[in-house]
PDB file of N, CA and C in Angstrom:
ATOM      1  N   UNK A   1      27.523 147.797 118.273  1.00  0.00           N
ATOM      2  CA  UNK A   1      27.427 148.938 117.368  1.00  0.00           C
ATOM      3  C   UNK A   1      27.253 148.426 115.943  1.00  0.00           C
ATOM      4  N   UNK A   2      26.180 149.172 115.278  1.00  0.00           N
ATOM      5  CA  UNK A   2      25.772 148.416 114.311  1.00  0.00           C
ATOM      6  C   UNK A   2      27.014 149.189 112.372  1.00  0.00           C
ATOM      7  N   UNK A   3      27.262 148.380 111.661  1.00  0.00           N
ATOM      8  CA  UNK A   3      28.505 148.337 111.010  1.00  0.00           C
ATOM      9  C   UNK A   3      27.912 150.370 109.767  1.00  0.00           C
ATOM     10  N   UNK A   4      26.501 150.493 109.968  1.00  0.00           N
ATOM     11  CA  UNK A   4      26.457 151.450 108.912  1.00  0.00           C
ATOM     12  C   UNK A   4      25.087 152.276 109.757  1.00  0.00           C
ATOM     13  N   UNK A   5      25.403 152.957 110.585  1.00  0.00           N
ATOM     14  CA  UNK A   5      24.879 153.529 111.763  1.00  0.00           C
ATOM     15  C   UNK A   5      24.038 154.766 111.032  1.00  0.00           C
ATOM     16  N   UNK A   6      22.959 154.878 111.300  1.00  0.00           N
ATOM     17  CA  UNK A   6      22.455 156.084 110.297  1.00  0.00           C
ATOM     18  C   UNK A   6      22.811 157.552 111.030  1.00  0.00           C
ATOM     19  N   UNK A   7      22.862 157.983 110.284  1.00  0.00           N
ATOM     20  CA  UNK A   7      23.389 159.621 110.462  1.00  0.00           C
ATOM     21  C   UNK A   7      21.799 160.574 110.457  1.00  0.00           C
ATOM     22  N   UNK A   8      21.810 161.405 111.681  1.00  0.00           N
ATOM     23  CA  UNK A   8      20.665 162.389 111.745  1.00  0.00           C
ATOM     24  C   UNK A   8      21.222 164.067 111.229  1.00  0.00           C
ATOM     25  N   UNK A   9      21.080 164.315 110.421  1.00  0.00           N
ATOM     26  CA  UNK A   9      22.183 165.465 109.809  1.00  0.00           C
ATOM     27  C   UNK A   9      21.201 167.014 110.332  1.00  0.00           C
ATOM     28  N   UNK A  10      19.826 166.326 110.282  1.00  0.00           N
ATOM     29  CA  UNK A  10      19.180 167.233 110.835  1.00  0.00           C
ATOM     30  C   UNK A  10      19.756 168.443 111.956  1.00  0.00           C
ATOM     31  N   UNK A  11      20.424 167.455 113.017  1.00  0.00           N
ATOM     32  CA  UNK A  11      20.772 167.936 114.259  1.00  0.00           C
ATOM     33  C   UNK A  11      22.311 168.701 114.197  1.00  0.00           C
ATOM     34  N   UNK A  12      22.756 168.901 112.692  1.00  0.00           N
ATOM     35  CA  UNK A  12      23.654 170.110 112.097  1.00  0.00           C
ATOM     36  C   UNK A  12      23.341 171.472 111.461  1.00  0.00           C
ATOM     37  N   UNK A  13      21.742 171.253 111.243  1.00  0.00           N
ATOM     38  CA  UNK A  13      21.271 172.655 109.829  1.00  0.00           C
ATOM     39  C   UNK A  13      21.331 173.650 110.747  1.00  0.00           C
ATOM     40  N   UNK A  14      21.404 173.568 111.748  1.00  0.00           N
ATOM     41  CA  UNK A  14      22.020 175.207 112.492  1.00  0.00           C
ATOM     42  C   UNK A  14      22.906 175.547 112.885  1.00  0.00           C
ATOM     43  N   UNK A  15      24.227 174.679 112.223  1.00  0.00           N
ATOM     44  CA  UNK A  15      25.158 175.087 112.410  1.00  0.00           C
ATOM     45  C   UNK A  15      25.952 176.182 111.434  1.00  0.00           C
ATOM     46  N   UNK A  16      26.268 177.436 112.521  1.00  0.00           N
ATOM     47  CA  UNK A  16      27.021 178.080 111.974  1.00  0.00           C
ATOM     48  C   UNK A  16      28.053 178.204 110.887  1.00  0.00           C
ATOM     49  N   UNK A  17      28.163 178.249 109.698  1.00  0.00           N
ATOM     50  CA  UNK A  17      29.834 178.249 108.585  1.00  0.00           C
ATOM     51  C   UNK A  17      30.065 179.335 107.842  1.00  0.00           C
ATOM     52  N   UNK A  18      31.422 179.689 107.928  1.00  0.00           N
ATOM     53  CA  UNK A  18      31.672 180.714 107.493  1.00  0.00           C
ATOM     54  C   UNK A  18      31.998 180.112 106.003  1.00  0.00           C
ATOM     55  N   UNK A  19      31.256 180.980 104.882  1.00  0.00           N
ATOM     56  CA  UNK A  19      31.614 181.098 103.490  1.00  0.00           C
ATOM     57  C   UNK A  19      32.306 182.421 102.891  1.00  0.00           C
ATOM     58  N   UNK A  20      33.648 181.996 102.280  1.00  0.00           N
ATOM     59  CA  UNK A  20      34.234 182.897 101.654  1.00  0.00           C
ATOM     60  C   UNK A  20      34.372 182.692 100.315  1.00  0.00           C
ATOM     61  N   UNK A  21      35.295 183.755  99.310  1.00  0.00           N
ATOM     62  CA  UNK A  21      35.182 183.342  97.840  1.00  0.00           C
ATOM     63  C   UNK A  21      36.890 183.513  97.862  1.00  0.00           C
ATOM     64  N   UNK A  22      37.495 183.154  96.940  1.00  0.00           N
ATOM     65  CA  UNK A  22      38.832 182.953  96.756  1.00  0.00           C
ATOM     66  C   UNK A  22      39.135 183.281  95.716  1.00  0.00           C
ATOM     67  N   UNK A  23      39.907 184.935  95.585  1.00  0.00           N
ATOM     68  CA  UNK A  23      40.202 185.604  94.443  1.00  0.00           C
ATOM     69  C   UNK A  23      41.278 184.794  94.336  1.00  0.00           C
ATOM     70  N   UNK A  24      42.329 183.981  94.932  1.00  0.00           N
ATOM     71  CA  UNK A  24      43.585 183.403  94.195  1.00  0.00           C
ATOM     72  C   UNK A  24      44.696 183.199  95.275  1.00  0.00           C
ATOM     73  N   UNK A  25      45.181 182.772  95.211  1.00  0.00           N
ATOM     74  CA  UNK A  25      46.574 183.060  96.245  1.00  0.00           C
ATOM     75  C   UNK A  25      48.286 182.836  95.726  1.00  0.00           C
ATOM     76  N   UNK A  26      49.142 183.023  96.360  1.00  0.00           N
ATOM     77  CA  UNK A  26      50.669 183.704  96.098  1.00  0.00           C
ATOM     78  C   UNK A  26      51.138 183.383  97.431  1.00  0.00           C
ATOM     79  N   UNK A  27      52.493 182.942  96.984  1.00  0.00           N
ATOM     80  CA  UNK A  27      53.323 182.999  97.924  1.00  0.00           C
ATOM     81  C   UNK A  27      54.368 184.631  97.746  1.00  0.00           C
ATOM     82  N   UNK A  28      55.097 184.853  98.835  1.00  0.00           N
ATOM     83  CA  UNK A  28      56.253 185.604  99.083  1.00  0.00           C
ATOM     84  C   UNK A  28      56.632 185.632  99.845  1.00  0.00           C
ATOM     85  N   UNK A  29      57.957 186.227 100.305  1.00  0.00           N
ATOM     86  CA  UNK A  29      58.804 185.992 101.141  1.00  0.00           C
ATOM     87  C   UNK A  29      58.059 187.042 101.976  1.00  0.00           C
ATOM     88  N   UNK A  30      58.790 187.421 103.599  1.00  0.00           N
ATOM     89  CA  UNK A  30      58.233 188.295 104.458  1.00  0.00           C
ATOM     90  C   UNK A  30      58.761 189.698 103.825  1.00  0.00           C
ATOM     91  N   UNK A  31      60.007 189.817 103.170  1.00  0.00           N
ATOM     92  CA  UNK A  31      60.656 190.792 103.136  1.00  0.00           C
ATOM     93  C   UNK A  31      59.843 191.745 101.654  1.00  0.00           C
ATOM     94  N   UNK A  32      59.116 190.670 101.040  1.00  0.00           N
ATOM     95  CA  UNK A  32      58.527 191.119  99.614  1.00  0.00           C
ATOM     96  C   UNK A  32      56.925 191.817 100.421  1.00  0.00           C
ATOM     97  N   UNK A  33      56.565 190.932 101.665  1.00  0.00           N
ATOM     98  CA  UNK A  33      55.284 190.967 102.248  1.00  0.00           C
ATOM     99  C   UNK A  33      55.764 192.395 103.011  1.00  0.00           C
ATOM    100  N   UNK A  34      56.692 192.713 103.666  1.00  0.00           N
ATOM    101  CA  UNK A  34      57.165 194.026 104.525  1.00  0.00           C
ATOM    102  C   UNK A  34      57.259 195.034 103.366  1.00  0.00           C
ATOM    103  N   UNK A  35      57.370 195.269 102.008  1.00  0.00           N
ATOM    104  CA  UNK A  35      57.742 196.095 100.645  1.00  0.00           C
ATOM    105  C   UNK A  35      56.364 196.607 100.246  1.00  0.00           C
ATOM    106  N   UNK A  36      55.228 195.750 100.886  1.00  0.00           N
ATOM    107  CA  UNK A  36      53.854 196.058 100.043  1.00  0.00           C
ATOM    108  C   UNK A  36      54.123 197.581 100.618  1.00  0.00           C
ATOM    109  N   UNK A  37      53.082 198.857 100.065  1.00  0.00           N
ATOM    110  CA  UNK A  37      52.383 199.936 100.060  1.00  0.00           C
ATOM    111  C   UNK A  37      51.093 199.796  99.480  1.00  0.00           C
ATOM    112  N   UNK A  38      50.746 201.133  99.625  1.00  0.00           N
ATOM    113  CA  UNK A  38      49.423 201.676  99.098  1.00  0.00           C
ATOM    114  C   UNK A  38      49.620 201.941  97.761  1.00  0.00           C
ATOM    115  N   UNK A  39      48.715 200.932  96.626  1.00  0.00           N
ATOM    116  CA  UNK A  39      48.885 201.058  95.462  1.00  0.00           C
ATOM    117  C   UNK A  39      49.983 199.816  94.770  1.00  0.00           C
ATOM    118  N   UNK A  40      50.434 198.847  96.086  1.00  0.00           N
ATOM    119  CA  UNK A  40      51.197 197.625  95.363  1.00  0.00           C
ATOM    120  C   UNK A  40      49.868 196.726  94.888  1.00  0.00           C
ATOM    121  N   UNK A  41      50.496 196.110  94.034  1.00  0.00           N
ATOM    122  CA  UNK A  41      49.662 195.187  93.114  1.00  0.00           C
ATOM    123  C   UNK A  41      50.269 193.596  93.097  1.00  0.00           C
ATOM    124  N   UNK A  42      49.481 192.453  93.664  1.00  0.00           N
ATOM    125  CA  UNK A  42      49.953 191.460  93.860  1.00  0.00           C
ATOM    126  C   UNK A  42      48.872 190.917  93.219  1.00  0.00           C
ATOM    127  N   UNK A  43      50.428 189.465  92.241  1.00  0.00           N
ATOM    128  CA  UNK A  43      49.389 189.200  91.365  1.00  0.00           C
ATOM    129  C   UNK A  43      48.979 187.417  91.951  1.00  0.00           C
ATOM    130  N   UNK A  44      48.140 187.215  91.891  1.00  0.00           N
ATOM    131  CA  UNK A  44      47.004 186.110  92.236  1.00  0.00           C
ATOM    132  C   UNK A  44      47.366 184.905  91.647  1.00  0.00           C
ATOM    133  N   UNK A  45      47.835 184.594  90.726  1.00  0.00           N
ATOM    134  CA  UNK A  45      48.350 183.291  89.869  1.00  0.00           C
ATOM    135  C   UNK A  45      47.007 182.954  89.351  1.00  0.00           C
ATOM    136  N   UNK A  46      46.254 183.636  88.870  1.00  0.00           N
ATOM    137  CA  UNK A  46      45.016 183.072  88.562  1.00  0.00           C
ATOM    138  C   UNK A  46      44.265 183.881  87.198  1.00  0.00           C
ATOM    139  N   UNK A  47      43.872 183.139  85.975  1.00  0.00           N
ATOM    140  CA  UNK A  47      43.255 183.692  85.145  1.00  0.00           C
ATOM    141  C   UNK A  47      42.195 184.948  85.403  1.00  0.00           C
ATOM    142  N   UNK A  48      42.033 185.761  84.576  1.00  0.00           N
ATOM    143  CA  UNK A  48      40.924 186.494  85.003  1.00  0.00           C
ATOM    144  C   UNK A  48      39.709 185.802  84.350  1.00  0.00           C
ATOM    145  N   UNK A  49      39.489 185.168  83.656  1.00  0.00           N
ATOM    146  CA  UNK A  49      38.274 184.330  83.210  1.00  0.00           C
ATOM    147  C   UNK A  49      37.973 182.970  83.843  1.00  0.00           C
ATOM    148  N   UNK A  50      38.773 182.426  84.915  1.00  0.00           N
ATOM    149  CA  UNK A  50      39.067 181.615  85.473  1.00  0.00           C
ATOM    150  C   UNK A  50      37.490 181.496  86.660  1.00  0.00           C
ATOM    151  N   UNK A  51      36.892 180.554  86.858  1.00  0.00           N
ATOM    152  CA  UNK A  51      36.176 180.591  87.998  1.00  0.00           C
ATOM    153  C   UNK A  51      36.684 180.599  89.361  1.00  0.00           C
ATOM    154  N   UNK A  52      35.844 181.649  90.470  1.00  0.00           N
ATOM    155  CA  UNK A  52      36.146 181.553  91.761  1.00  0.00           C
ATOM    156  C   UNK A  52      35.818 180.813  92.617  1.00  0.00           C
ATOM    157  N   UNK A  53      36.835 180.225  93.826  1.00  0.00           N
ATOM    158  CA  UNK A  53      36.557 179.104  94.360  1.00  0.00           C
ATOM    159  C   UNK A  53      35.791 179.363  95.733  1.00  0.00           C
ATOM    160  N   UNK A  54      34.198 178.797  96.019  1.00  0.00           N
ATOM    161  CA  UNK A  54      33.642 178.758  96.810  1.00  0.00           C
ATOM    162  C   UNK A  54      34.197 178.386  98.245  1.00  0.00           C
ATOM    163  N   UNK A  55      34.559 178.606  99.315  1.00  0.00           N
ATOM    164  CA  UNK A  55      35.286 177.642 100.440  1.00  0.00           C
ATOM    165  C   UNK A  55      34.124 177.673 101.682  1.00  0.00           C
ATOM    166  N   UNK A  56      33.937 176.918 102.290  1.00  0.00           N
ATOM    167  CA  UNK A  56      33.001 176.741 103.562  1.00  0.00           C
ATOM    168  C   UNK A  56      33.867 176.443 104.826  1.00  0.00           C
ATOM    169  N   UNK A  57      34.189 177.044 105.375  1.00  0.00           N
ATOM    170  CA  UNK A  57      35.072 177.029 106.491  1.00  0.00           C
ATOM    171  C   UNK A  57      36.697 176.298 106.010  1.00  0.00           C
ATOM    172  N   UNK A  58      37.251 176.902 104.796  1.00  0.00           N
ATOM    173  CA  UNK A  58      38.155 177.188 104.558  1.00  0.00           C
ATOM    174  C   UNK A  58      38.470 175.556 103.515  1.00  0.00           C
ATOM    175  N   UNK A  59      37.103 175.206 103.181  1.00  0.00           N
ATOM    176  CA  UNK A  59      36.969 173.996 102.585  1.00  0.00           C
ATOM    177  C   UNK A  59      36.195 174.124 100.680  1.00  0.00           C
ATOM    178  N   UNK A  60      37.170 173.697  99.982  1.00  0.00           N
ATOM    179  CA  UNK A  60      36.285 174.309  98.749  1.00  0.00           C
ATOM    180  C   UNK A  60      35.302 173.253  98.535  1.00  0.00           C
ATOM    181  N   UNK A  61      34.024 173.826  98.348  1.00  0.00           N
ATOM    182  CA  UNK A  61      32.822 173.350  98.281  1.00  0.00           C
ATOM    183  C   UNK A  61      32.286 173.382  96.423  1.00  0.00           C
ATOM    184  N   UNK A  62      32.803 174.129  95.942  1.00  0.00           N
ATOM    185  CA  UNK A  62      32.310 174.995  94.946  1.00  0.00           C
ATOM    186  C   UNK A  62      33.126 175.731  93.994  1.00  0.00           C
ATOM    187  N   UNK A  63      33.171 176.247  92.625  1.00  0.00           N
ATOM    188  CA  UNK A  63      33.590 177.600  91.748  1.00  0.00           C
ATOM    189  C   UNK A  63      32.265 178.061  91.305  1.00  0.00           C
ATOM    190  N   UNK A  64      32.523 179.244  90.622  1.00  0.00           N
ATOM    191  CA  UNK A  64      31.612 180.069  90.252  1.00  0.00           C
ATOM    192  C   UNK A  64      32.174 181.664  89.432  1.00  0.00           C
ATOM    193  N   UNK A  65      30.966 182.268  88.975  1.00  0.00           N
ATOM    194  CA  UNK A  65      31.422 183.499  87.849  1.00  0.00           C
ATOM    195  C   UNK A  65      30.975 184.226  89.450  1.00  0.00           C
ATOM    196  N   UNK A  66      31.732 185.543  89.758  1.00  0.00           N
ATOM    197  CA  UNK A  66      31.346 186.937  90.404  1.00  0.00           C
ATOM    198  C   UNK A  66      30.585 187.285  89.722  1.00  0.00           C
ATOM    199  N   UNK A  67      29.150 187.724  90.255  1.00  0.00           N
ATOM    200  CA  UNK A  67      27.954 188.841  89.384  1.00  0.00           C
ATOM    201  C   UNK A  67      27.460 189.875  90.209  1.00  0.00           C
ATOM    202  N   UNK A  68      26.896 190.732  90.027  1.00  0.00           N
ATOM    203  CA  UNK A  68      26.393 191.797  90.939  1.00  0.00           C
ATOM    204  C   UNK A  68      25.024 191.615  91.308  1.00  0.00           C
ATOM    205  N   UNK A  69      24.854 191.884  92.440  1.00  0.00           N
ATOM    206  CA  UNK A  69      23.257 191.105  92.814  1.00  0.00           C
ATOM    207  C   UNK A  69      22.580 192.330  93.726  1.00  0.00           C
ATOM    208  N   UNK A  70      21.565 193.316  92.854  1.00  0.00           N
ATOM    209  CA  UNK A  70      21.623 194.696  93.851  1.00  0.00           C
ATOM    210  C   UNK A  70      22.533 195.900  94.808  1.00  0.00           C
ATOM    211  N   UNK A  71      23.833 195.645  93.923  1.00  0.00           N
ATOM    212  CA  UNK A  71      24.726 196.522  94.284  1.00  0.00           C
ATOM    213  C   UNK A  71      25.552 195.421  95.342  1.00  0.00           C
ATOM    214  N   UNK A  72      25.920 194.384  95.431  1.00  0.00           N
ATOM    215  CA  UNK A  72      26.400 193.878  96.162  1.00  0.00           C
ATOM    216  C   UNK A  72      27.478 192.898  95.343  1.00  0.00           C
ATOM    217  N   UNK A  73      28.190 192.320  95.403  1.00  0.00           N
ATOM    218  CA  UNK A  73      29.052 190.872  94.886  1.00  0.00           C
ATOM    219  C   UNK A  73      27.852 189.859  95.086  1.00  0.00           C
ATOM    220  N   UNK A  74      28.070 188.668  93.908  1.00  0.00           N
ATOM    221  CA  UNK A  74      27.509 187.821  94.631  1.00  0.00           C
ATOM    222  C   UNK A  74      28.453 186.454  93.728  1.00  0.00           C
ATOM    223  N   UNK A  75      27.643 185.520  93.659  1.00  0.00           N
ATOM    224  CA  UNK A  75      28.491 184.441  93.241  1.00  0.00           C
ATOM    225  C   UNK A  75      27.450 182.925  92.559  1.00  0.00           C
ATOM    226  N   UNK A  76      27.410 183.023  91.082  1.00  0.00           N
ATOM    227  CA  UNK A  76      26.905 182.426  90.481  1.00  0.00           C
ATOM    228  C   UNK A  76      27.439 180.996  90.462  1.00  0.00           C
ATOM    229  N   UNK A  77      27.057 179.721  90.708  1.00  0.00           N
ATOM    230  CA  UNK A  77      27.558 178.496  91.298  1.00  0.00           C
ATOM    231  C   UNK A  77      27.982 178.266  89.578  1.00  0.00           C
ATOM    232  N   UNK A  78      29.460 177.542  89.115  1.00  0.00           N
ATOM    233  CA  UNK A  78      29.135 177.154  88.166  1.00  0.00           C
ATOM    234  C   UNK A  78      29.362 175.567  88.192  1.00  0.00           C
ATOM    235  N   UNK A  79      29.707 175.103  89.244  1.00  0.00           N
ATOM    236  CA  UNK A  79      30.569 173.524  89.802  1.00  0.00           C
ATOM    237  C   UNK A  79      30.475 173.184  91.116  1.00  0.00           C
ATOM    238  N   UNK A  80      29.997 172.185  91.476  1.00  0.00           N
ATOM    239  CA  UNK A  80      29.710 172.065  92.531  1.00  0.00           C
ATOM    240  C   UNK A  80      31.070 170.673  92.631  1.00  0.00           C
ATOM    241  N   UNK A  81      31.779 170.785  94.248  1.00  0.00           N
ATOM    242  CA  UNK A  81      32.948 169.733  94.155  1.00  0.00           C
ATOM    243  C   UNK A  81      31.843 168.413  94.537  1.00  0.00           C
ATOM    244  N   UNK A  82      32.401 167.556  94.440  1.00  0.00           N
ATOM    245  CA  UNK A  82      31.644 166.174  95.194  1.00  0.00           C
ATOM    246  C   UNK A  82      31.842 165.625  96.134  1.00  0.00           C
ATOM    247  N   UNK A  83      30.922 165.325  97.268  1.00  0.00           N
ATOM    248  CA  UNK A  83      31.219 165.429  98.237  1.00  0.00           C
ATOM    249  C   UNK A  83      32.403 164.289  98.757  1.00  0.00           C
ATOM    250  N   UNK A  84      32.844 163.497  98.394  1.00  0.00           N
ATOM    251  CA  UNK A  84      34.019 162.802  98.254  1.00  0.00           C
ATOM    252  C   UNK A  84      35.384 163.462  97.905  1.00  0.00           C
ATOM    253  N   UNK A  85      35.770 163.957  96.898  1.00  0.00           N
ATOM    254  CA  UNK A  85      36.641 164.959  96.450  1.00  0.00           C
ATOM    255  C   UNK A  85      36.159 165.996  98.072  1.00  0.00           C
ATOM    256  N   UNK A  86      35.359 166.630  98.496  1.00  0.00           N
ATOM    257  CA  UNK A  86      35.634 167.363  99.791  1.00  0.00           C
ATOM    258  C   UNK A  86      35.760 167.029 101.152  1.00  0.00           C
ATOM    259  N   UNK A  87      35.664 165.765 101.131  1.00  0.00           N
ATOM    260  CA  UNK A  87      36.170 165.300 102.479  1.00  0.00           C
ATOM    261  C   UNK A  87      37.315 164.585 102.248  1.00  0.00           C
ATOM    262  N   UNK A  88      38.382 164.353 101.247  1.00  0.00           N
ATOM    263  CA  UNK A  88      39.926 163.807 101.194  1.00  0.00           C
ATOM    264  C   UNK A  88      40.197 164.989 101.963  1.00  0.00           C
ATOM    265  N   UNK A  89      40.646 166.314 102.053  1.00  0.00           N
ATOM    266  CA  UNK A  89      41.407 167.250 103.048  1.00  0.00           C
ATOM    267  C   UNK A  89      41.028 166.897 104.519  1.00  0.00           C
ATOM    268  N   UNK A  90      40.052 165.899 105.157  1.00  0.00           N
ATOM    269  CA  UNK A  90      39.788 165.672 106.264  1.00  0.00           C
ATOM    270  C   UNK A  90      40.622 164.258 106.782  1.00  0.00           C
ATOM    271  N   UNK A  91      40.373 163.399 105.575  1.00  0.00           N
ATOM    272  CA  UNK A  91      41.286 162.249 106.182  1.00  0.00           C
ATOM    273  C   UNK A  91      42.531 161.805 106.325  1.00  0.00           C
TER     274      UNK A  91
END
């Protein structure tokens, strides 16, 4: 087996990934999580001018500004991570 084996990446571009955007996250207890209603407001720990974090199968790839793109959300790239910095959560 040879020491730097080439990679055919080709035989991945159809693979399926789910992309989400990441308004922020919070911890709480279950008993604060059992208290929510309609109209509770949980707050995000996160600036509102702050960029949102791109994730690719639950992997951040990316931030970016929210913009509207024909009546829809969309997501203007403003940082792309490197692909080093995104594969440390794998090893």
């Amino acid at each position: 087996m040879s020491e730097n084996p080439e990679i055919n990446l080709e035989m991945l571009l159809d693979v399926n990934v789910t992309l989400s955007v990441e308004l922020g996250r919070t911890k709480m207890t279950i008993k604060e999580l059992m208290a929510l209603n309609k109209g509770s407001i949980i707050d995000m720990a996160r600036e509102v001018t702050e960029p949102m974090d791109l994730m690719v199968n639950g992997t951040l790839i990316a931030r970016g500004d929210v913009v509207e793109s024909d009546g829809q959300f969309g997501l203007r790239l403003l940082d792309i991570v490197s692909p080093d910095e995104r594969l440390k959560p794998l090893k």
